[in-house]
Protein backbone atom coordinates (compact mmCIF):
# COMPACT_ATOMS: atom_id res chain seq x y z
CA UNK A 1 79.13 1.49 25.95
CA UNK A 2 83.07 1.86 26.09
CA UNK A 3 82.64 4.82 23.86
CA UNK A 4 80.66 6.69 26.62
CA UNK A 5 82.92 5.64 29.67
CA UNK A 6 85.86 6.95 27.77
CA UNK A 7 84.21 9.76 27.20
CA UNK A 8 83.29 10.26 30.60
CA UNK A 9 87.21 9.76 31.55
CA UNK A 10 88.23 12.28 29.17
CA UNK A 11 85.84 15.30 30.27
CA UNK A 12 85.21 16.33 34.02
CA UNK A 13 82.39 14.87 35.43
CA UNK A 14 80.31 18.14 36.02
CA UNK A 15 80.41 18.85 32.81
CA UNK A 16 78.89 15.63 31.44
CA UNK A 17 76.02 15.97 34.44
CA UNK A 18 75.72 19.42 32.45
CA UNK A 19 75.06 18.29 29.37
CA UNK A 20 72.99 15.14 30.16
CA UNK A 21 70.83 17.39 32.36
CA UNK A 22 70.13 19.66 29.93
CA UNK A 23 69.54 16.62 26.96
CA UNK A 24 66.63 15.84 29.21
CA UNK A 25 65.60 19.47 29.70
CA UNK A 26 65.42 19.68 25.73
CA UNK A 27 63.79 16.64 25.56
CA UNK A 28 60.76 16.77 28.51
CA UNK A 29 60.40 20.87 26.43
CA UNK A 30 60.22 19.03 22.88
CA UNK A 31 57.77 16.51 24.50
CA UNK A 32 55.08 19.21 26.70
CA UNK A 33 55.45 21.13 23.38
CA UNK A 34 54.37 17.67 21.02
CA UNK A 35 51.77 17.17 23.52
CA UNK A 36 50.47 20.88 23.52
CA UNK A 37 50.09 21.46 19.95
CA UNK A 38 48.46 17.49 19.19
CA UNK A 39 45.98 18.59 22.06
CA UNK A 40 45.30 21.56 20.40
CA UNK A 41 45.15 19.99 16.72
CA UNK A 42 42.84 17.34 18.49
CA UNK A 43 40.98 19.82 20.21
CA UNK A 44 39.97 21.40 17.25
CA UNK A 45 38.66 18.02 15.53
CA UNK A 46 36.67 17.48 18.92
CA UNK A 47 34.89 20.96 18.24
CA UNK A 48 34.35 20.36 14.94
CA UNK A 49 32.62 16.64 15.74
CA UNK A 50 30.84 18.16 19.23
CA UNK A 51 29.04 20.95 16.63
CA UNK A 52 28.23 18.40 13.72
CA UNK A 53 26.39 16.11 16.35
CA UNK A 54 24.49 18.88 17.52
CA UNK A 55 23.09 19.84 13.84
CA UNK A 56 22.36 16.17 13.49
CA UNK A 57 20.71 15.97 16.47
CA UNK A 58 18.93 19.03 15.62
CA UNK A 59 17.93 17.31 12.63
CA UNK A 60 16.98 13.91 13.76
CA UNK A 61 14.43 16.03 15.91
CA UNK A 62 13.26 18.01 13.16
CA UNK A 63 12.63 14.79 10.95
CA UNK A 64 11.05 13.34 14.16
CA UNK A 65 8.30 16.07 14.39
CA UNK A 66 8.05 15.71 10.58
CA UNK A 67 7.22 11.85 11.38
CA UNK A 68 4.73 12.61 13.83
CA UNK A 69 3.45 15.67 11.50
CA UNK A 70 2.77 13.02 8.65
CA UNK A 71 1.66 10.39 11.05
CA UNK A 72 -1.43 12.21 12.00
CA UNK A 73 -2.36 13.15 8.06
CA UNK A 74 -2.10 9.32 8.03
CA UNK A 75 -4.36 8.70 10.35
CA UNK A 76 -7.32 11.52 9.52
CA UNK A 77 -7.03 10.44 5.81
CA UNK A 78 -7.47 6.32 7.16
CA UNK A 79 -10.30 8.06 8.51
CA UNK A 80 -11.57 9.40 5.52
CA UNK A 81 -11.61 6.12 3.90
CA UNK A 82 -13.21 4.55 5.90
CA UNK A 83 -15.81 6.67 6.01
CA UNK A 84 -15.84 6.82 2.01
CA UNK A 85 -16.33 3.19 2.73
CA UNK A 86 -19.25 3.05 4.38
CA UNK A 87 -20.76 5.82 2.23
CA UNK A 88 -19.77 3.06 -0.59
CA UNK A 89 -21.08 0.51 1.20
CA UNK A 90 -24.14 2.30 1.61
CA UNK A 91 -24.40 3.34 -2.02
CA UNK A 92 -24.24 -0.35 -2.59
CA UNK A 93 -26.74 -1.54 -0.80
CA UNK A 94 -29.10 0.97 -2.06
CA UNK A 95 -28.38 0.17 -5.62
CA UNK A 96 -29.17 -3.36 -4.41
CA UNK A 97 -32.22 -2.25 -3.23
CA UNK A 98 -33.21 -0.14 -6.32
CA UNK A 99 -32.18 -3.06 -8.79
CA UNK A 100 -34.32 -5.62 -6.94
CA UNK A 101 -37.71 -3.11 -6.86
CA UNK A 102 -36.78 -2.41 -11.03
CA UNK A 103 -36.48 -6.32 -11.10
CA UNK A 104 -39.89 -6.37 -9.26
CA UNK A 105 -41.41 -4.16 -11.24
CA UNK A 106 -40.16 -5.77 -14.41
CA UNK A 107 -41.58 -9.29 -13.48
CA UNK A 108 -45.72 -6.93 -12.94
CA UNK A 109 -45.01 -6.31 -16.15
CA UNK A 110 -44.54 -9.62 -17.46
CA UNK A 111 -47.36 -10.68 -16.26
């Protein structure tokens, strides 16, 4: 700290206001310009980010209609089974039926 009041004593007074006014000039311009350029480099990631979560969004809503596409094939082809189902259901019963009257006939027979 001596360093700087001798050094104050030894040059005139306006010209040490000079130069510490224009340290701080040099410094505020080295800071706006740090600020302007990480802004801008920051900026530019933003961009980047902003347009990748509109393609993914773009996609999740493609994939959702896709869902809902395959969804509905889900559901006519539960509805096909079941009605296979019943038709196999049916077929049963009327092998049932068709065993029990060759079973009937069978037992005429036998007699």
């Amino acid at each position: 700290m001596n360093t700087v009041f001798i050094l104050f004593a030894q040059t005139k007074a306006g010209a040490a206001l000079e130069i510490i006014s224009l340290l701080i000039v040099a410094a505020v311009i080295a800071y706006i310009t740090a600020w302007l350029f990480y802004r801008s480099v920051y900026k530019k990631k933003l961009q980047e980010i902003e347009s990748e979560k509109d393609n993914l969004k773009k996609r999740i809503d493609s994939l959702n209609g896709e869902i809902a596409s395959l969804n509905g094939e889900i559901a006519g082809l539960n509805g096909e089974i079941a009605g296979l189902n019943g038709e196999i259901k049916g077929l049963n019963i009327e092998k049932a039926d068709l065993q029990k009257s060759i079973d009937d006939k069978d037992q005429e027979l036998e007699l």
